[in-house]
C-alpha atoms as a PDB file:
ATOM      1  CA  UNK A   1      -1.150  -6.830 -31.624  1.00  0.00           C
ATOM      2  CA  UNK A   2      -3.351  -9.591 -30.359  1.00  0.00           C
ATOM      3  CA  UNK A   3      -5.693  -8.905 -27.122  1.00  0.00           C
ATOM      4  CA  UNK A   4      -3.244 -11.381 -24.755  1.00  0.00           C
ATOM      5  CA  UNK A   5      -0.415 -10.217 -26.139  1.00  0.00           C
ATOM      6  CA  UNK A   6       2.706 -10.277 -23.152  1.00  0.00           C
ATOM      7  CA  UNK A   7       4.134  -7.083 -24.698  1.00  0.00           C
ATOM      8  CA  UNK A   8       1.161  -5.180 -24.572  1.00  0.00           C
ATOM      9  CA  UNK A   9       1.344  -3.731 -20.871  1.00  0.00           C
ATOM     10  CA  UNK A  10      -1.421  -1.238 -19.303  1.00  0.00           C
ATOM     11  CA  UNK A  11      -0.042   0.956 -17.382  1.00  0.00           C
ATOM     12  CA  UNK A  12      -0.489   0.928 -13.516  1.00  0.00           C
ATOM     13  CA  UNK A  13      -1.624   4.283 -13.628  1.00  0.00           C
ATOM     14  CA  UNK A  14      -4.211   3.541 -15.664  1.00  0.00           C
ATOM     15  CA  UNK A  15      -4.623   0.330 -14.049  1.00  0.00           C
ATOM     16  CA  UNK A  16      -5.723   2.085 -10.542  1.00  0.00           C
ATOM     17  CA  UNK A  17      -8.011   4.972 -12.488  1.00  0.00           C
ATOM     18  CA  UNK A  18     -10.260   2.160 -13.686  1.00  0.00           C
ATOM     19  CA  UNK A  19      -9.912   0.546 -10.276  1.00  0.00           C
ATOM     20  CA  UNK A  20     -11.257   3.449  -8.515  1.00  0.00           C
ATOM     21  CA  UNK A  21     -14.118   4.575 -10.729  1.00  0.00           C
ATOM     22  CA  UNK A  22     -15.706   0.802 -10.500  1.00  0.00           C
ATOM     23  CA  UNK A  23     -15.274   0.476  -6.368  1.00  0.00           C
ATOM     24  CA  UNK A  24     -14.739   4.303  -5.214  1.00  0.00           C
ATOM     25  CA  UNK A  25     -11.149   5.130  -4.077  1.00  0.00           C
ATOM     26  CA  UNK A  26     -11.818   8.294  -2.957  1.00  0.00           C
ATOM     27  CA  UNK A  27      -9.069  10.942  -1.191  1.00  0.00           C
ATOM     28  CA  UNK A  28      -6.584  10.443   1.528  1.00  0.00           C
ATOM     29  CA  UNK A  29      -9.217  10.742   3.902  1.00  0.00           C
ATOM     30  CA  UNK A  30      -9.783   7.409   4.924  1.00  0.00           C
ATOM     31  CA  UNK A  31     -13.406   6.311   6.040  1.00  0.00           C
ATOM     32  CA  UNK A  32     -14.307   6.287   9.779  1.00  0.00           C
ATOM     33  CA  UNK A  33     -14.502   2.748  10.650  1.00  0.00           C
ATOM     34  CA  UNK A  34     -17.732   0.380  11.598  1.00  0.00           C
ATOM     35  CA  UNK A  35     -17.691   0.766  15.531  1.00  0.00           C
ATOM     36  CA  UNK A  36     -15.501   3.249  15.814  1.00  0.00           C
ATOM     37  CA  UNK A  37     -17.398   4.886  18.755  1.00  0.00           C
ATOM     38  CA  UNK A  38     -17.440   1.153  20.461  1.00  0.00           C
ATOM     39  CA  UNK A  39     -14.761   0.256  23.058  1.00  0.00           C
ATOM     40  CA  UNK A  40     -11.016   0.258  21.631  1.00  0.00           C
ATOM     41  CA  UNK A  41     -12.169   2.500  18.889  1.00  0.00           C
ATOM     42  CA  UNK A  42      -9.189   4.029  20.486  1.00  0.00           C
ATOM     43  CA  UNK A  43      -6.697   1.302  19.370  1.00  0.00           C
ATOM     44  CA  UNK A  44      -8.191   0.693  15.848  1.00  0.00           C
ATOM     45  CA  UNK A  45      -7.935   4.436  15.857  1.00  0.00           C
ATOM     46  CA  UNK A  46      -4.144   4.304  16.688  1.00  0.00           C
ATOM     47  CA  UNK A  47      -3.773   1.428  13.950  1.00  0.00           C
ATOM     48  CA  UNK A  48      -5.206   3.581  10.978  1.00  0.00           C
ATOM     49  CA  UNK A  49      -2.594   6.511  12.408  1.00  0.00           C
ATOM     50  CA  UNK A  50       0.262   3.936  11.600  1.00  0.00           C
ATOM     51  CA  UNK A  51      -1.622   3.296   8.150  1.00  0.00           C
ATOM     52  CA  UNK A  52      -1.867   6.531   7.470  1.00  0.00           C
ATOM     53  CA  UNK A  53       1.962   6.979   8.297  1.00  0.00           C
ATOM     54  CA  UNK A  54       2.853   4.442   6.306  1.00  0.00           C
ATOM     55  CA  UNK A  55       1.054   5.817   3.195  1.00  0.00           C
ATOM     56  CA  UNK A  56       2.990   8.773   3.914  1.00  0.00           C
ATOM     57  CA  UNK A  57       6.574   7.374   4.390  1.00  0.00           C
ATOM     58  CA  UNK A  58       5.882   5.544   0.707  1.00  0.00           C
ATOM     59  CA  UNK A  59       4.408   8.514  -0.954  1.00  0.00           C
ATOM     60  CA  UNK A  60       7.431  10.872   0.663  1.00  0.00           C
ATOM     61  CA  UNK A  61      10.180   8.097  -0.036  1.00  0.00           C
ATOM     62  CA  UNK A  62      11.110   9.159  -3.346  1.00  0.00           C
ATOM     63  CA  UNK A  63      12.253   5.393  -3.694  1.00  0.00           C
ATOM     64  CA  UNK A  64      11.090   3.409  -6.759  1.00  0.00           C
ATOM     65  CA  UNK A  65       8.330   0.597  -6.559  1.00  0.00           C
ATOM     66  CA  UNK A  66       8.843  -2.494  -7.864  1.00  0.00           C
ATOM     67  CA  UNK A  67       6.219  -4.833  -8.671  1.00  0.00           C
ATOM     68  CA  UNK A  68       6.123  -7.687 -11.082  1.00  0.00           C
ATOM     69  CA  UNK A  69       9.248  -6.709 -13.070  1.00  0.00           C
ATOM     70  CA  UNK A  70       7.859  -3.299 -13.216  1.00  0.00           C
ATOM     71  CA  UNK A  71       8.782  -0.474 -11.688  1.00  0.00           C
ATOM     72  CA  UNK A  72       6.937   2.840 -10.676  1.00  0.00           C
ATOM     73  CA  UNK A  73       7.192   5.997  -8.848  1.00  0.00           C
ATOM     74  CA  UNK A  74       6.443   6.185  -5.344  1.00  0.00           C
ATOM     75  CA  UNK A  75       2.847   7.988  -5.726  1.00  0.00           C
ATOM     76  CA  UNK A  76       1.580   5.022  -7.712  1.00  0.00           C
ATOM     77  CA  UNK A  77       2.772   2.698  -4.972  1.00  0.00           C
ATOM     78  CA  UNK A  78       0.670   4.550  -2.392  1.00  0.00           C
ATOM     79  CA  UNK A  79      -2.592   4.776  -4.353  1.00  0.00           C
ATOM     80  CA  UNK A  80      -2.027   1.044  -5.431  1.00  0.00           C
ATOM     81  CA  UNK A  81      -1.655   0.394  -1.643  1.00  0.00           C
ATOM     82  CA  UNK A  82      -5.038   2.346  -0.864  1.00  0.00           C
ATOM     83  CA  UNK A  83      -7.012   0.684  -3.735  1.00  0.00           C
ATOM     84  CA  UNK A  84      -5.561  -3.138  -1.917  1.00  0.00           C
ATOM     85  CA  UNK A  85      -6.746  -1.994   1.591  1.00  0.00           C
ATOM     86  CA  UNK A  86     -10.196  -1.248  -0.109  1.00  0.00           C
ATOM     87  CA  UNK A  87     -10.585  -4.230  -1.693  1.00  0.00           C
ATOM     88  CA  UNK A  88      -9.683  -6.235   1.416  1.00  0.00           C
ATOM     89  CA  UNK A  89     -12.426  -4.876   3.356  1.00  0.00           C
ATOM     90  CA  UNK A  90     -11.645  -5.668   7.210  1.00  0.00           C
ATOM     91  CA  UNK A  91      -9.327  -7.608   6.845  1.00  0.00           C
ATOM     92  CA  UNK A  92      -6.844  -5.134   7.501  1.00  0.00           C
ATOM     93  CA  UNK A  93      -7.110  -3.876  11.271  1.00  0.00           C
ATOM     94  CA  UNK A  94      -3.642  -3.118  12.234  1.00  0.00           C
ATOM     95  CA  UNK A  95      -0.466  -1.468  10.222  1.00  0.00           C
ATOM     96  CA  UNK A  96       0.677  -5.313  10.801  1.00  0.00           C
ATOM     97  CA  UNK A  97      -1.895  -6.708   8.331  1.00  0.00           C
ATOM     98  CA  UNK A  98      -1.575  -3.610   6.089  1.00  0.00           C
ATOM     99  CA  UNK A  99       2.031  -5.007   5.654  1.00  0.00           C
ATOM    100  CA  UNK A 100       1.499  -8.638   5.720  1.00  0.00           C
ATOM    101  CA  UNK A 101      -1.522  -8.393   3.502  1.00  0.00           C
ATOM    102  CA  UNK A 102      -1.583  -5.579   1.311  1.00  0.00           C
ATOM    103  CA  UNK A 103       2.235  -4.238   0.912  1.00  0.00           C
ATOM    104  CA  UNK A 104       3.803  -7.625   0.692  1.00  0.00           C
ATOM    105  CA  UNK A 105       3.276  -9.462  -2.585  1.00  0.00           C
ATOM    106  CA  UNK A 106       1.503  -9.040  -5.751  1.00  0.00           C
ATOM    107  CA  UNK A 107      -1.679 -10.943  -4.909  1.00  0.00           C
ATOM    108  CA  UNK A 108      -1.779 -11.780  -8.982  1.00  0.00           C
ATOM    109  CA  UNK A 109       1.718 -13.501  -9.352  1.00  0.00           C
ATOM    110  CA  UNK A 110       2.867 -14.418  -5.499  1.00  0.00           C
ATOM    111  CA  UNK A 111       6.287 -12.266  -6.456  1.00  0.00           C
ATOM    112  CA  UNK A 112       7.447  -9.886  -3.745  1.00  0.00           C
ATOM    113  CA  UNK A 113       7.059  -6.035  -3.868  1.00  0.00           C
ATOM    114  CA  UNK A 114      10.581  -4.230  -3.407  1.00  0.00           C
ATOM    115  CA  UNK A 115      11.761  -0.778  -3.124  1.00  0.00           C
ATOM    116  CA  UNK A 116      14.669   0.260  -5.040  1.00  0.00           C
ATOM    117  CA  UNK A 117      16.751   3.023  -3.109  1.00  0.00           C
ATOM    118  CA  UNK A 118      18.316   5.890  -5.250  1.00  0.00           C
ATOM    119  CA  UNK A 119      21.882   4.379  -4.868  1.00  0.00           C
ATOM    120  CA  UNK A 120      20.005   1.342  -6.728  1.00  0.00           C
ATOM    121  CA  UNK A 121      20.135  -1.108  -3.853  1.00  0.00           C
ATOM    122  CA  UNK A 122      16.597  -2.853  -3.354  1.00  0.00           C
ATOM    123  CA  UNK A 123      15.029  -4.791  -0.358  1.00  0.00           C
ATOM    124  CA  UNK A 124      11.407  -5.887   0.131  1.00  0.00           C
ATOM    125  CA  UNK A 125       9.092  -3.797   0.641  1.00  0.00           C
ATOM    126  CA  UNK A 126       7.351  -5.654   3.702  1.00  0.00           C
ATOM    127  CA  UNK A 127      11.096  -5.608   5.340  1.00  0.00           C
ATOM    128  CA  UNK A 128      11.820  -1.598   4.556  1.00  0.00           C
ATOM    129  CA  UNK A 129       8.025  -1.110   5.877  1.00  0.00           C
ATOM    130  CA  UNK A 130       8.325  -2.744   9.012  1.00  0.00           C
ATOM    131  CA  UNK A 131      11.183  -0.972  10.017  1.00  0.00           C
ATOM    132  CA  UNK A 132       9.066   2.252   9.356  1.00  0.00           C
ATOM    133  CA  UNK A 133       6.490   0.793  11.435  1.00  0.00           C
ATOM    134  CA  UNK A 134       9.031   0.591  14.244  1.00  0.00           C
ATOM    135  CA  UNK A 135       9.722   3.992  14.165  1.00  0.00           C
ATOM    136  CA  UNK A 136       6.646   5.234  14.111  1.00  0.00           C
ATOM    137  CA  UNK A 137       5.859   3.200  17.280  1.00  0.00           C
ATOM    138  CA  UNK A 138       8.974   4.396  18.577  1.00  0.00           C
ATOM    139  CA  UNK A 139       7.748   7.998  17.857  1.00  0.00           C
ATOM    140  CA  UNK A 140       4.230   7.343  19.164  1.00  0.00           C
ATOM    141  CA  UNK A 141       5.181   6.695  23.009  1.00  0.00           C
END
């Protein structure tokens, strides 16, 4: 096969293992962030609790990823998630940019992420994460 070739695909997996050795994923533990002792360190602390959340309700969805035609297991949808909000630096500040920015669309074709539910129905992933969001909020007051 030529180097180019469309049928040659690398596997996301493998994909995210090179990712992290260049830039430094490291563990679920997520970095304290820059001014975090600074007034509303409280709220950006709240924020990276809905994050974290969210990581969690993908990882412990047993639902199927879908991303560019391609589908993958939940676990590679959460570390692909992590590796995004790395690479976006501060962009992401609340668990409304995490969705809007990172867990919408493939950033290298523009096509929506989706979820595909074990009765094989799918929706987008932005649209099956912001109702997680909500009850998370809901949970939090």
């Amino acid at each position: 096969m030529k180097t180019g070739d469309a049928s040659v695909r690398t596997p996301l997996s493998a994909i995210l293992v090179v990712a992290c050795l260049l830039v430094g994923c490291g563990g679920r533990e997520s970095e304290r962030p820059a001014g975090s002792d600074a007034p509303g360190a409280g709220a950006a602390s709240s924020e990276k609790r809905k994050i974290a959340a969210l990581l969690d309700a993908i990882e412990k969805s047993n639902m199927t990823f879908i991303r560019n035609d391609q589908e993958y297991p939940a676990s590679a949808a959460r570390q692909l998630m992590e590796y995004k909000i790395k690479q976006a630096g501060g962009q992401i500040k609340t668990a409304g940019d995490f969705i809007g920015v990172v867990a919408t669309r493939s950033t290298t074709t523009g096509k929506a992420y989706q979820v595909k539910f074990a009765d094989g129905r799918t929706t987008e992933s932005a649209r099956w994460l912001r109702a997680r969001l909500a009850e998370i909020e809901r949970n939090d007051k």
